[in-house]
C-alpha atoms as a PDB file:
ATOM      1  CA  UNK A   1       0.000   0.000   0.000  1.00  0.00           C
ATOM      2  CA  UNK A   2       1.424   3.334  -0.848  1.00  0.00           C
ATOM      3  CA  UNK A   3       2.644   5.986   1.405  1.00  0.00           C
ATOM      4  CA  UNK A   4      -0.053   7.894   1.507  1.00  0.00           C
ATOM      5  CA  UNK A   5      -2.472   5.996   3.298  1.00  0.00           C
ATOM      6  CA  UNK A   6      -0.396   5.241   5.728  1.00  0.00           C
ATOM      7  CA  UNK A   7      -2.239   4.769   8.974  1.00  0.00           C
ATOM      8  CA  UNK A   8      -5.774   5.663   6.987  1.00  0.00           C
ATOM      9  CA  UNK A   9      -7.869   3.628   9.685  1.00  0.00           C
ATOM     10  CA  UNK A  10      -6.394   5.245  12.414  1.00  0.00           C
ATOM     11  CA  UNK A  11      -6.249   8.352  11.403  1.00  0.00           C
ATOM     12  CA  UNK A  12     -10.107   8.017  10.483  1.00  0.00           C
ATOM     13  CA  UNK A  13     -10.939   6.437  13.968  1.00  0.00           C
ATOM     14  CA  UNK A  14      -9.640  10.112  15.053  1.00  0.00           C
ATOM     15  CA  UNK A  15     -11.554  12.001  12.862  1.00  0.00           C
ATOM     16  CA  UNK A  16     -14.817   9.812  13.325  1.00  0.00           C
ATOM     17  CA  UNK A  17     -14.156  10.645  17.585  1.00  0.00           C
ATOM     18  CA  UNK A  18     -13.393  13.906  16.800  1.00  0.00           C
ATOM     19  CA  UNK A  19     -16.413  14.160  14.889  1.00  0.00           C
ATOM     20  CA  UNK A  20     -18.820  12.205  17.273  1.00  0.00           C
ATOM     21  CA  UNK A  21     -17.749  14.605  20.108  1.00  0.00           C
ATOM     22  CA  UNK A  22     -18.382  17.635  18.482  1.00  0.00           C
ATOM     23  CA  UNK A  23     -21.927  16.178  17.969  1.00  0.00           C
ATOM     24  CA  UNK A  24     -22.422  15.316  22.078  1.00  0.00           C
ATOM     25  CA  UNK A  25     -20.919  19.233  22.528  1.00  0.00           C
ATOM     26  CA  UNK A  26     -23.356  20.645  20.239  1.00  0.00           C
ATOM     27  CA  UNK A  27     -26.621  18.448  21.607  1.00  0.00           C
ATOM     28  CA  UNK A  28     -25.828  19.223  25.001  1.00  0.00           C
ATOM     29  CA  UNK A  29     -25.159  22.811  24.409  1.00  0.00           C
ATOM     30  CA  UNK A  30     -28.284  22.984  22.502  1.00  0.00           C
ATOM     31  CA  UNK A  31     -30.614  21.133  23.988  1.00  0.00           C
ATOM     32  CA  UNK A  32     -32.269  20.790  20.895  1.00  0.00           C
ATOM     33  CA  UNK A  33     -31.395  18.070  17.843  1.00  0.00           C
ATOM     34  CA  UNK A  34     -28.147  17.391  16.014  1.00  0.00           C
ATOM     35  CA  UNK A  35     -29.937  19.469  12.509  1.00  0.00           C
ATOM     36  CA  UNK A  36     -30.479  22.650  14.345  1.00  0.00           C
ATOM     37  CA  UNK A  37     -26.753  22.305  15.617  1.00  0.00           C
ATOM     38  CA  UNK A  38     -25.439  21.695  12.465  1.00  0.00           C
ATOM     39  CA  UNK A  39     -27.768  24.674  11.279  1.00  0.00           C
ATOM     40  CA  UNK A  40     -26.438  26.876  13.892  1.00  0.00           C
ATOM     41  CA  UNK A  41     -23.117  26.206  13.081  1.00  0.00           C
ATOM     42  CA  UNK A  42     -23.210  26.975   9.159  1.00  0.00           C
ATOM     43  CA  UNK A  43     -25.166  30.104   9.749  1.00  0.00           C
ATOM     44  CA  UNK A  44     -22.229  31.647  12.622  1.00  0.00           C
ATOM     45  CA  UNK A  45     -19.374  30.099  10.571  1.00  0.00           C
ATOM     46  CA  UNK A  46     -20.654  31.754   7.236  1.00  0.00           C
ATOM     47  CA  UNK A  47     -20.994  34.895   9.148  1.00  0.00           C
ATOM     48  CA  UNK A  48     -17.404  35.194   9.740  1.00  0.00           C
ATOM     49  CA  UNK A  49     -15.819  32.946   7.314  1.00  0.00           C
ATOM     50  CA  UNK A  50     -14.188  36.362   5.619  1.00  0.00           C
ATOM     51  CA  UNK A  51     -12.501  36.592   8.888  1.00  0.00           C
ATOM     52  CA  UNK A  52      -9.233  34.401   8.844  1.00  0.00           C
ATOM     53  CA  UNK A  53      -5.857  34.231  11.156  1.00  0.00           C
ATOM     54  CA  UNK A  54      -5.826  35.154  14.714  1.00  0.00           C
ATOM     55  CA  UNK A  55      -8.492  38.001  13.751  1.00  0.00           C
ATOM     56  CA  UNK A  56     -10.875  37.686  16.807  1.00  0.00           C
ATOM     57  CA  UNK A  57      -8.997  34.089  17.824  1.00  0.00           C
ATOM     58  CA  UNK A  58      -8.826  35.118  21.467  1.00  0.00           C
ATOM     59  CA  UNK A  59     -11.718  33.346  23.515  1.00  0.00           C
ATOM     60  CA  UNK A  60     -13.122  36.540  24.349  1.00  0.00           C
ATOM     61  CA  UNK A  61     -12.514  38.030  21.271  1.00  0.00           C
ATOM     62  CA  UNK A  62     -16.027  37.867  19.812  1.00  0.00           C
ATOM     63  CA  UNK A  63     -16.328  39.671  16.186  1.00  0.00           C
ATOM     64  CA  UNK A  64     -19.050  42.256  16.362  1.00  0.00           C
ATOM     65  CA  UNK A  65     -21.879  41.860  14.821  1.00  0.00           C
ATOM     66  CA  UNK A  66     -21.099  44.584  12.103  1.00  0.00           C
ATOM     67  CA  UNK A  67     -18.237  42.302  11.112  1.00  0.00           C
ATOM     68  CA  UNK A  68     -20.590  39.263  10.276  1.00  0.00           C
ATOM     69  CA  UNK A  69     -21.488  38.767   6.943  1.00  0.00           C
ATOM     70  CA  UNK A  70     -25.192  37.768   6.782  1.00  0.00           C
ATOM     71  CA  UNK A  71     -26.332  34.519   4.952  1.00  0.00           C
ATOM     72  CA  UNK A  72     -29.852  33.038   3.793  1.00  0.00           C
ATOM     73  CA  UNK A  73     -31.593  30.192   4.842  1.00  0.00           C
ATOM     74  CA  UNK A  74     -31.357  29.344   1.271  1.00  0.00           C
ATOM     75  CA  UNK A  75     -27.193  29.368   1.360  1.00  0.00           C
ATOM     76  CA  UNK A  76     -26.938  27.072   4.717  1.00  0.00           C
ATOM     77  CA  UNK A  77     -30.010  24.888   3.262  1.00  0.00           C
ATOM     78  CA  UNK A  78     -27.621  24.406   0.514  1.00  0.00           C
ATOM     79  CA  UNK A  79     -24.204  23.857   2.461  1.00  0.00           C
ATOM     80  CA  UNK A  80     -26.301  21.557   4.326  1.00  0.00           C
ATOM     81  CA  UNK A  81     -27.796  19.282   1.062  1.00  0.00           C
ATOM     82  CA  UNK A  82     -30.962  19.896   3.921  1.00  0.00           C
ATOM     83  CA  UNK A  83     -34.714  21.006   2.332  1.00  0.00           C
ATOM     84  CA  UNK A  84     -35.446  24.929   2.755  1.00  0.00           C
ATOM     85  CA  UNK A  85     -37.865  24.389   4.567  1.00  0.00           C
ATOM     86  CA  UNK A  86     -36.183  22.192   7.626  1.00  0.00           C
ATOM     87  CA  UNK A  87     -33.543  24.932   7.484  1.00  0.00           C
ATOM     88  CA  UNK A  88     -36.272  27.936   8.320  1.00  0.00           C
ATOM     89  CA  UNK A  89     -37.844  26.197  10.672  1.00  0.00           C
ATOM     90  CA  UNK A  90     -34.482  25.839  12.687  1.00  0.00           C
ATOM     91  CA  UNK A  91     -33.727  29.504  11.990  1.00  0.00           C
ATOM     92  CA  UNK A  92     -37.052  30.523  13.450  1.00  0.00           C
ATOM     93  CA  UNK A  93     -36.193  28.672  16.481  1.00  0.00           C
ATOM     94  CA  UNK A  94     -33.038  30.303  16.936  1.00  0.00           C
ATOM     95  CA  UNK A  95     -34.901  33.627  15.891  1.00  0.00           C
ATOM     96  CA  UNK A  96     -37.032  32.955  19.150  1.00  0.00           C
ATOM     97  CA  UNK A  97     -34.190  31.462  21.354  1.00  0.00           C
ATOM     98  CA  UNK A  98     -31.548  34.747  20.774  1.00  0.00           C
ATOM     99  CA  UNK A  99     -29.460  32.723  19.210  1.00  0.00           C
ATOM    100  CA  UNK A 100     -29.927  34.824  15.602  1.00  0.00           C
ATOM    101  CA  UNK A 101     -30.563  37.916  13.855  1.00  0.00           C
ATOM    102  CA  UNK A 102     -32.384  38.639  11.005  1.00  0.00           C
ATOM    103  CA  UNK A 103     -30.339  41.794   9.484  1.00  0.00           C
ATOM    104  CA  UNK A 104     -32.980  43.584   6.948  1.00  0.00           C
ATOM    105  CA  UNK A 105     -33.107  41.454   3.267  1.00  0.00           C
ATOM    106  CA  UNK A 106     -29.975  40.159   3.487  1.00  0.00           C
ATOM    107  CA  UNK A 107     -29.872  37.308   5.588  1.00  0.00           C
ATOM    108  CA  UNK A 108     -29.243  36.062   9.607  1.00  0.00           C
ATOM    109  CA  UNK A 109     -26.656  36.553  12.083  1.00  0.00           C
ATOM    110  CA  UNK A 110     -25.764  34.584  14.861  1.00  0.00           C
ATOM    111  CA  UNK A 111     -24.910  37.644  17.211  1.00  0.00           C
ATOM    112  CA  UNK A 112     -21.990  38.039  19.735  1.00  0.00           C
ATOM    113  CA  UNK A 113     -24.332  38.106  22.551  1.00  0.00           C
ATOM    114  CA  UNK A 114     -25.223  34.510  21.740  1.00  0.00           C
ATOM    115  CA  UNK A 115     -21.721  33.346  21.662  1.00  0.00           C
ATOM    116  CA  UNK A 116     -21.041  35.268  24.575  1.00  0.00           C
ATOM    117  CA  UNK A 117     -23.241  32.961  26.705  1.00  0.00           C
ATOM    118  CA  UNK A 118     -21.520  31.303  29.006  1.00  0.00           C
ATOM    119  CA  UNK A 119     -23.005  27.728  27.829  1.00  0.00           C
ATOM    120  CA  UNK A 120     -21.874  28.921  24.400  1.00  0.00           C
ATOM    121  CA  UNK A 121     -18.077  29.833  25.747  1.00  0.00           C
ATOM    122  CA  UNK A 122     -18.289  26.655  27.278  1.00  0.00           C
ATOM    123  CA  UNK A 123     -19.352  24.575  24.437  1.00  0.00           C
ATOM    124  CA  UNK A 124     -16.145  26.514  23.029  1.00  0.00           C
ATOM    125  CA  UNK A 125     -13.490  25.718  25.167  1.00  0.00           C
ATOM    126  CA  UNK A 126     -14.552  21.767  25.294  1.00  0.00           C
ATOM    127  CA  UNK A 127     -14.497  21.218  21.091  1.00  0.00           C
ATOM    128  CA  UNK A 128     -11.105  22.940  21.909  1.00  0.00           C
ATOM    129  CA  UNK A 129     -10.001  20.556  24.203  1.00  0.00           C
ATOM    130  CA  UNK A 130     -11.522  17.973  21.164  1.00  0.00           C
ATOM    131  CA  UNK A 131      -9.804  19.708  18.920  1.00  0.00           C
ATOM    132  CA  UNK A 132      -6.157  19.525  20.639  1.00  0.00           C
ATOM    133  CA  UNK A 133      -6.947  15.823  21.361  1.00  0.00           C
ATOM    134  CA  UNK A 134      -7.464  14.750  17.709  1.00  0.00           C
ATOM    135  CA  UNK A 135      -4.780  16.824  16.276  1.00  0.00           C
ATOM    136  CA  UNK A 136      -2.339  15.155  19.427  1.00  0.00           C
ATOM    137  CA  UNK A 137      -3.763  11.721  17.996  1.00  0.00           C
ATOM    138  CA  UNK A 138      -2.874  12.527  14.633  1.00  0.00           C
ATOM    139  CA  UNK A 139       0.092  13.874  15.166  1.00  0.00           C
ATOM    140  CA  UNK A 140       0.558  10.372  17.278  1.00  0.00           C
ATOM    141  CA  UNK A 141       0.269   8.421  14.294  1.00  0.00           C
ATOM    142  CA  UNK A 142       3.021  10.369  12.214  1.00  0.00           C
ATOM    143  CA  UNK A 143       0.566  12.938  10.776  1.00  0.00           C
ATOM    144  CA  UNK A 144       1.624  16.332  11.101  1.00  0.00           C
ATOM    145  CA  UNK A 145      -0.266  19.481   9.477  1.00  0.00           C
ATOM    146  CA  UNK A 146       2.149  21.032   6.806  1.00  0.00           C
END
């Protein structure tokens, strides 16, 4: 087998933990189902996907909301491969929740204030700790980010 799948199974048991504790973050932040997390978390990463480096990387360093970049329910139903409709009704729960912003025709927001709940910095600083502990695994295995 060549080089370059070199520890594949491995490395995909990481990603597949990695992965499957991002999901049990997300549920138990949201109390809700895994769709609406994976909703909410296309709608705030489109927001600021413009915004790359350590701009806002500090953990209190939340972009404000005139830095997000609005998107439709139409763009994350897309992302998503999900049907517009299963999309809006997630947004319109979040709408009612605080946890977005409808900003005029253009689109939704998550807004700081909901990522500035402490659940929410919470929910942060665990699928960091997921995060260092997959990229220690693969880094275990020989796999270093270049």
């Amino acid at each position: 087998m060549s080089d370059e799948y070199h520890d594949a199974r491995a490395a995909v048991r990481s990603a597949t933990d990695y992965i499957l504790r991002w999901v049990e973050i997300a549920n138990e932040t949201h109390g809700v189902d895994i769709v609406y997390s994976l909703v909410f978390t296309t709608l705030w990463a489109g927001n600021v996907s413009h915004l790359r480096g350590r701009t806002y990387a500090e953990l209190d360093d939340v972009p404000p909301d005139e830095e997000r970049r609005p998107i439709t329910i139409r763009q994350v139903a897309d992302s998503l491969g999900l049907p517009y409709e299963t999309v809006r009704r997630r947004v319109v729960e979040m709408l009612k929740r605080g946890m977005a912003r409808k900003v005029g025709r253009e689109g939704f927001i998550v807004p700081g204030e909901a990522l500035s709940r402490p659940e929410m910095v919470n929910s942060l600083k665990r699928s960091h700790g997921s995060l260092l502990r997959f990229l220690k695994d693969l880094k275990g295995l020989g796999i270093e980010v270049t």
